[in-house]
N, C-alpha and C. Protein backbone atom coordinates (compact mmCIF):
# COMPACT_ATOMS: atom_id res chain seq x y z
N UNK A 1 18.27 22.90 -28.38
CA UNK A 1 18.53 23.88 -27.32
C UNK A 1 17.56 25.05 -27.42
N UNK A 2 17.35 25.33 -28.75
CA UNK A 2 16.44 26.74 -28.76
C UNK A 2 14.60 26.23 -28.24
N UNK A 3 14.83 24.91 -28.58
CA UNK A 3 13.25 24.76 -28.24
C UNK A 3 13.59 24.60 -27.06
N UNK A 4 14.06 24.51 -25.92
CA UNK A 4 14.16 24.24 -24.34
C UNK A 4 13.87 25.50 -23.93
N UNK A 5 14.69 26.44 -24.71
CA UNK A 5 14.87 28.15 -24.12
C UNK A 5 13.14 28.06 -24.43
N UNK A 6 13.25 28.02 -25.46
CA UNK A 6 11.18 28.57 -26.18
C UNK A 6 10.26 28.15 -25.29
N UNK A 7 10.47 26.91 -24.84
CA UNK A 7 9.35 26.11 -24.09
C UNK A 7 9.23 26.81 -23.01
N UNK A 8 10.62 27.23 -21.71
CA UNK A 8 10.70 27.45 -20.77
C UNK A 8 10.27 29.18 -20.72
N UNK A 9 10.82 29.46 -21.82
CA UNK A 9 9.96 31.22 -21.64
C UNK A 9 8.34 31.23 -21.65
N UNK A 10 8.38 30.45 -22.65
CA UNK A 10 6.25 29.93 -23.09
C UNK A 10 5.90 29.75 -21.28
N UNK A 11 6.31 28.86 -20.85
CA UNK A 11 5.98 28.18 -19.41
C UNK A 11 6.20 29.52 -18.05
N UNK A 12 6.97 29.76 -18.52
CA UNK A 12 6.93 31.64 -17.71
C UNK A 12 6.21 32.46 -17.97
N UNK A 13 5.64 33.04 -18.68
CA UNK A 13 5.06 33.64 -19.13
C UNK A 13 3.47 33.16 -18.89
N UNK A 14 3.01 32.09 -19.10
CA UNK A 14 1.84 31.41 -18.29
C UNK A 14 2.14 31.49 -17.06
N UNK A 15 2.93 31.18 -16.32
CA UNK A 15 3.05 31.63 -14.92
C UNK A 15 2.80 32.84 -14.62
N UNK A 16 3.38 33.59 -15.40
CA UNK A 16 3.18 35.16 -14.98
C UNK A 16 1.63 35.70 -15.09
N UNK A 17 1.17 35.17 -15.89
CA UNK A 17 0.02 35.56 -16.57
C UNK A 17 -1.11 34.97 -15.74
N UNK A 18 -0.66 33.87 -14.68
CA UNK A 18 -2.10 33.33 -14.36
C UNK A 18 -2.71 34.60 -13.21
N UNK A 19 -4.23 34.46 -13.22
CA UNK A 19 -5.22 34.93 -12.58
C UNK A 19 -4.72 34.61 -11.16
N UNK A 20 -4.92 35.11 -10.25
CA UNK A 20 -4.93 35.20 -8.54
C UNK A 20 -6.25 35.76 -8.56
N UNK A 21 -6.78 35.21 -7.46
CA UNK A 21 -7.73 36.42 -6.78
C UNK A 21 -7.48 36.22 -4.71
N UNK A 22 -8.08 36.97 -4.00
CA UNK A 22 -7.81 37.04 -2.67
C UNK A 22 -9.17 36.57 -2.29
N UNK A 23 -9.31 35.72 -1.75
CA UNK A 23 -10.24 34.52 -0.77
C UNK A 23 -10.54 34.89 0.60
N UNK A 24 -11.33 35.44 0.58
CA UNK A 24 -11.47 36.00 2.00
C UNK A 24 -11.76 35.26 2.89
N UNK A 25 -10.97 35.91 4.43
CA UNK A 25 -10.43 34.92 5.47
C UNK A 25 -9.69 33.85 4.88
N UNK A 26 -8.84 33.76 4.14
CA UNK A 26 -8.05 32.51 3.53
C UNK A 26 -6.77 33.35 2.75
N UNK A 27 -6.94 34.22 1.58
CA UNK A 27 -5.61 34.65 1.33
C UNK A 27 -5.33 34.49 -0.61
N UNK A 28 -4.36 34.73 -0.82
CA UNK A 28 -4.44 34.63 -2.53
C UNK A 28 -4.55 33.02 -2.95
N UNK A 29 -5.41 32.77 -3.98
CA UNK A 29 -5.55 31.79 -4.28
C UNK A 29 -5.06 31.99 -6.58
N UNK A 30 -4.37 31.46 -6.90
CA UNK A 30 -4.27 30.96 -8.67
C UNK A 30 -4.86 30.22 -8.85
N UNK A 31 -5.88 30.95 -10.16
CA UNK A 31 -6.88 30.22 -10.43
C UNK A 31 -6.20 29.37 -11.99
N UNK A 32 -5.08 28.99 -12.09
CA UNK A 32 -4.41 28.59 -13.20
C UNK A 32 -5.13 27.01 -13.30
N UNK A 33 -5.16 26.08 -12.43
CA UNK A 33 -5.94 24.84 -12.40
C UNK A 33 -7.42 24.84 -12.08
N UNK A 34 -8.10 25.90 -12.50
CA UNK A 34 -9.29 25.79 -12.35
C UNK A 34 -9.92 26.03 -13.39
N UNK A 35 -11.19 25.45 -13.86
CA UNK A 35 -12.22 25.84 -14.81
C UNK A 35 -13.15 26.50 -13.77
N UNK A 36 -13.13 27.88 -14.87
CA UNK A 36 -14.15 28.95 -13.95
C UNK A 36 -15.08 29.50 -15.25
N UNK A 37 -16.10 29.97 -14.78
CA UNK A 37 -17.36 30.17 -15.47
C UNK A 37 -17.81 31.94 -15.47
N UNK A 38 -17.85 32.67 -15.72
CA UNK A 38 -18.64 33.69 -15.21
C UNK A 38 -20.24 33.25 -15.22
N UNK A 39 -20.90 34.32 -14.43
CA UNK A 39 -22.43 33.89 -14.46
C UNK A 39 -22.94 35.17 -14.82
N UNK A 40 -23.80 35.40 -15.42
CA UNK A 40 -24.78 36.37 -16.07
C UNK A 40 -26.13 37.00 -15.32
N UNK A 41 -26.48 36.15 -14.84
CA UNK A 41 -28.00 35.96 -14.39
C UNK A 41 -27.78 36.93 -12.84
N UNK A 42 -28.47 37.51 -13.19
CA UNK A 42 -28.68 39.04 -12.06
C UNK A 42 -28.86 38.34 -10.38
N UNK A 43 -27.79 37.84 -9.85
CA UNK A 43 -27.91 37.30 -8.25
C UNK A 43 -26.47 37.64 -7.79
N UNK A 44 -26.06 37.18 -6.59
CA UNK A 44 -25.05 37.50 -5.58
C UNK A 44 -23.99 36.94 -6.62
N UNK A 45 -24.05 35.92 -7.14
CA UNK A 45 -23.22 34.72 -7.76
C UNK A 45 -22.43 35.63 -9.35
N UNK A 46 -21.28 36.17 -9.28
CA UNK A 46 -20.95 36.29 -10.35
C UNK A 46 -20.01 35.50 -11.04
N UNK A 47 -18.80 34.54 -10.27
CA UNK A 47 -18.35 34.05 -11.07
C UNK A 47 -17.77 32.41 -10.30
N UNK A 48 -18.01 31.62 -10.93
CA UNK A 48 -18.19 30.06 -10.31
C UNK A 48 -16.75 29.43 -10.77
N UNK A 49 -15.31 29.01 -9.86
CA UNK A 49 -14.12 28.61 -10.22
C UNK A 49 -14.33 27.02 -9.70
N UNK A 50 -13.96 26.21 -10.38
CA UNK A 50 -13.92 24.73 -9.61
C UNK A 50 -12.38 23.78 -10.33
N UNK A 51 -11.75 23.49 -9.22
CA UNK A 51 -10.51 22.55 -9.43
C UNK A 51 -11.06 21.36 -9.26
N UNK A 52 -11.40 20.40 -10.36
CA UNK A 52 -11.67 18.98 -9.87
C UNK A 52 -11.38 17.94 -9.15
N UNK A 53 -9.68 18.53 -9.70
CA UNK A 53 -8.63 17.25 -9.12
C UNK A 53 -8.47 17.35 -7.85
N UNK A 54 -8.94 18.68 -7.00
CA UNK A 54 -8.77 18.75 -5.88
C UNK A 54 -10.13 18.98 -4.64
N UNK A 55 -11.27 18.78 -5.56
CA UNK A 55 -12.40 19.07 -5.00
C UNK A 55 -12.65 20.14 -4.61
N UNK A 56 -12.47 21.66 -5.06
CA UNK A 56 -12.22 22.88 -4.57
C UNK A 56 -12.92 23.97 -5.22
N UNK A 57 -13.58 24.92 -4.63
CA UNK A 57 -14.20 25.54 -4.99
C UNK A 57 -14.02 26.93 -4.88
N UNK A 58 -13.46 28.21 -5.98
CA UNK A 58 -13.87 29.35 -5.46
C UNK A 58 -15.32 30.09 -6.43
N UNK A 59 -15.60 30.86 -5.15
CA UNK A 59 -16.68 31.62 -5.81
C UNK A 59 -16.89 32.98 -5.89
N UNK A 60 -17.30 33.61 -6.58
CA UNK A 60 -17.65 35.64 -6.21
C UNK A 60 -18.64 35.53 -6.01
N UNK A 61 -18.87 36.29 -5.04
CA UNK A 61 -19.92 36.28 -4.43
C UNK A 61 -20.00 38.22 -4.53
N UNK A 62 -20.49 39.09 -5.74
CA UNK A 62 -20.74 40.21 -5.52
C UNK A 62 -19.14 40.25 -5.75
N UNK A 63 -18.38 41.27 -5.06
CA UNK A 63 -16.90 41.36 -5.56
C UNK A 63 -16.02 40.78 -4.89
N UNK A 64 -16.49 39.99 -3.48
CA UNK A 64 -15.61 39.38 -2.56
C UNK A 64 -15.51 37.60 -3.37
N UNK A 65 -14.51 36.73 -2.94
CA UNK A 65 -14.45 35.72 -3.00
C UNK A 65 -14.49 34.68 -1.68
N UNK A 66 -15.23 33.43 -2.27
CA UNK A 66 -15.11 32.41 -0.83
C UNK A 66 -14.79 31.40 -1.61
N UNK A 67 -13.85 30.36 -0.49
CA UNK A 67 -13.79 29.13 -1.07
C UNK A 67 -14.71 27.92 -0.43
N UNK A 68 -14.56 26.47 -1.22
CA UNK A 68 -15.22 25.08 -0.53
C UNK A 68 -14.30 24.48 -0.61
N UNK A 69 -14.36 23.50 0.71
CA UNK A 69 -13.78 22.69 0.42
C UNK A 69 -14.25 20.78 0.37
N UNK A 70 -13.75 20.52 -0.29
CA UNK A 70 -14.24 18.90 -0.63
C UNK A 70 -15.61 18.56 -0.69
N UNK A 71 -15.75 19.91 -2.35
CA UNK A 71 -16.93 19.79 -2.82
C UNK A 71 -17.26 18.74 -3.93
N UNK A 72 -17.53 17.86 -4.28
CA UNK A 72 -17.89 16.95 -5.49
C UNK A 72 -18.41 17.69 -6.47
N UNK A 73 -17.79 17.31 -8.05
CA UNK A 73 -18.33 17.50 -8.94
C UNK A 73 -19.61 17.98 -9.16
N UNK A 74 -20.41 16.87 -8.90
CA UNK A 74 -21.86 16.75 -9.02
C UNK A 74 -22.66 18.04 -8.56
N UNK A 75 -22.30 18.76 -7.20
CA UNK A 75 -22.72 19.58 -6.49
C UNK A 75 -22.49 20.72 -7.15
N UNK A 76 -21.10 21.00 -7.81
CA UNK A 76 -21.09 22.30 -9.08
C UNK A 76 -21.51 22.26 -9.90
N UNK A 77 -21.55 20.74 -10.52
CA UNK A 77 -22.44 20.86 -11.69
C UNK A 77 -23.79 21.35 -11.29
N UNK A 78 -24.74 21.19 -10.38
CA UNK A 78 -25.74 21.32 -10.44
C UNK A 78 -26.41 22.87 -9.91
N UNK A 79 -24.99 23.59 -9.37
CA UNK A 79 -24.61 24.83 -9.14
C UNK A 79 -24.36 25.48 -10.38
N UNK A 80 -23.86 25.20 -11.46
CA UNK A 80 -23.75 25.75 -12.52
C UNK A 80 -25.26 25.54 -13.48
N UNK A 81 -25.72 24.31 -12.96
CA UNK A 81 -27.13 24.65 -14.18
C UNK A 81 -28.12 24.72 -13.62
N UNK A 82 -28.29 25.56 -12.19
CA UNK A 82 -29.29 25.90 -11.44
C UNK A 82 -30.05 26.78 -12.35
N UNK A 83 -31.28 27.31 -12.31
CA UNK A 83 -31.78 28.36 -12.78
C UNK A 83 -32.25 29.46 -12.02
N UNK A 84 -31.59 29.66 -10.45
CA UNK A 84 -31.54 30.03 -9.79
C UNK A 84 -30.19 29.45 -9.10
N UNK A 85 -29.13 30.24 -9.30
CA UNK A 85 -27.42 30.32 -8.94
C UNK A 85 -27.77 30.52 -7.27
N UNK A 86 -27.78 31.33 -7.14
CA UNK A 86 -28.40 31.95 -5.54
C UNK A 86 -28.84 31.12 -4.70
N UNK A 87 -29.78 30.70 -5.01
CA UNK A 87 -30.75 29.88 -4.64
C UNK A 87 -29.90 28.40 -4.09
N UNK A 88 -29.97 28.01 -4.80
CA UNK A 88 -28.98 26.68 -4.88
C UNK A 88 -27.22 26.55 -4.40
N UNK A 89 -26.76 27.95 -4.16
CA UNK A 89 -25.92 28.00 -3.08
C UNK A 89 -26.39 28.30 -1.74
N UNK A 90 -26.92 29.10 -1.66
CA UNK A 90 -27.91 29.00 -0.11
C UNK A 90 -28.10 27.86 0.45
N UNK A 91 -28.83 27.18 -0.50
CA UNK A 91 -29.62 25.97 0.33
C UNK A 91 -28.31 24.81 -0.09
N UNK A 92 -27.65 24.38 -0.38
CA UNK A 92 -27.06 23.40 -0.74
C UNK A 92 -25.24 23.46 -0.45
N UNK A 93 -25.06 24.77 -0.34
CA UNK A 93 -23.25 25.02 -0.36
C UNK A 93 -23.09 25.42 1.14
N UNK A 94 -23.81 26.65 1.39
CA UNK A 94 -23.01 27.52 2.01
C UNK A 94 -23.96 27.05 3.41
N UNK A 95 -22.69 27.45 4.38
CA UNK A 95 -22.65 26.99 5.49
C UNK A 95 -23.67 27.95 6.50
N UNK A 96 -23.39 27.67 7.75
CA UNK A 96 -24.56 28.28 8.85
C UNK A 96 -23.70 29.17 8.95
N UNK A 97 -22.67 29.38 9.39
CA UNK A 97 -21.39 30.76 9.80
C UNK A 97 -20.49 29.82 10.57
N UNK A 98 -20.98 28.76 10.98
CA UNK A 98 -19.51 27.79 11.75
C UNK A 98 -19.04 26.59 11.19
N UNK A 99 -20.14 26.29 10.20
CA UNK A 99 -20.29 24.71 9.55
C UNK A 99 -21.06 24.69 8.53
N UNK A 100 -20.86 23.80 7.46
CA UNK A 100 -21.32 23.38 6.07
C UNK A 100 -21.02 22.54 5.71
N UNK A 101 -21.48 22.19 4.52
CA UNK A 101 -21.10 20.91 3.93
C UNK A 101 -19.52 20.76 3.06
N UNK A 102 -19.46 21.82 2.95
CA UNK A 102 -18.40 22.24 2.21
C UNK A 102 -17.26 23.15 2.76
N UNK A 103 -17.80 23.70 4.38
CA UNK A 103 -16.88 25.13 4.64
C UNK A 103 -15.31 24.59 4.50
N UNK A 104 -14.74 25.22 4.51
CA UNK A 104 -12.94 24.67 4.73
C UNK A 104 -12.49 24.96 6.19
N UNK A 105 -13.62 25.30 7.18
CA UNK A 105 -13.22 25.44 8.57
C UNK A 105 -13.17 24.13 9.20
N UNK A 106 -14.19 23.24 8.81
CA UNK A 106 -13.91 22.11 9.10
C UNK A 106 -13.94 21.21 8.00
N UNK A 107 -13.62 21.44 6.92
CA UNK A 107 -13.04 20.39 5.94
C UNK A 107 -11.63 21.03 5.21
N UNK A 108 -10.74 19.73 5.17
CA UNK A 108 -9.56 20.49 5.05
C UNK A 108 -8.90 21.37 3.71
N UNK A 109 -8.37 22.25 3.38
CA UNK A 109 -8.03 23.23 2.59
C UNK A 109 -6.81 21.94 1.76
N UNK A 110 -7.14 21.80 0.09
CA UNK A 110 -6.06 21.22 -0.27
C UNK A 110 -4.90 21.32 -0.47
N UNK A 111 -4.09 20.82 -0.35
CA UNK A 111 -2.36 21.17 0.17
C UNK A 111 -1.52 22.29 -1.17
N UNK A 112 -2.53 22.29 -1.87
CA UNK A 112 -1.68 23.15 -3.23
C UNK A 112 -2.17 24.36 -2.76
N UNK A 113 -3.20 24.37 -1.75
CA UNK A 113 -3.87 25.87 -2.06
C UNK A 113 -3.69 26.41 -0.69
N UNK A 114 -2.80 25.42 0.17
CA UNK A 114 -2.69 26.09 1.83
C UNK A 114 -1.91 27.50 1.73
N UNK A 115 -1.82 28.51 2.57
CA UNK A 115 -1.22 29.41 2.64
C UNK A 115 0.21 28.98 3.97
């Protein structure tokens, strides 16, 4: 019985504790299922979040956040070992202002992360 109580406070307390951030034009997003990265390297790009299981992407961009949606692996990975971060979201992520490869305006937002 005491380990049920223990477990379930442990399991609250991670709840309480996880990270949110606000996704602009989209709304609060928990970054509790995501592996996120900070980035170092002096560009727009400060900190790179990716959910695998769901193909999902948030990013900082400067202090605002944006998300992707039904981005592949491959495409963060190669976002994360750009040597130019910037660069390689420009040309490869981010959309015209109506459409991308990735926008979530027209690709759909995954169901854990709908508002």
């Amino acid at each position: 019985m005491k380990i049920v109580i223990l477990s379930a406070l442990v399991f609250a307390c991670q709840l309480a504790t996880a990270e949110t951030v606000q996704v602009k034009y989209h709304g609060a997003v928990a970054l509790d299922s995501f592996a996120c990265t900070s980035v170092s390297e002096s560009s727009d790009v400060s900190r790179i979040c990716y959910d695998k299981a769901e193909r999902y992407m948030v990013i900082q961009l400067k202090a605002a956040h944006y998300h992707y949606c039904e981005i592949d692996a491959s495409t963060v990975q190669g976002l994360l070992q750009a040597s130019s971060k910037r660069e390689f979201f420009q040309t490869r992520i981010r959309g015209s202002g109506s459409d991308g490869p990735f926008d979530c305006r027209t690709h759909p937002i995954p169901k854990k992360y709908r508002q």
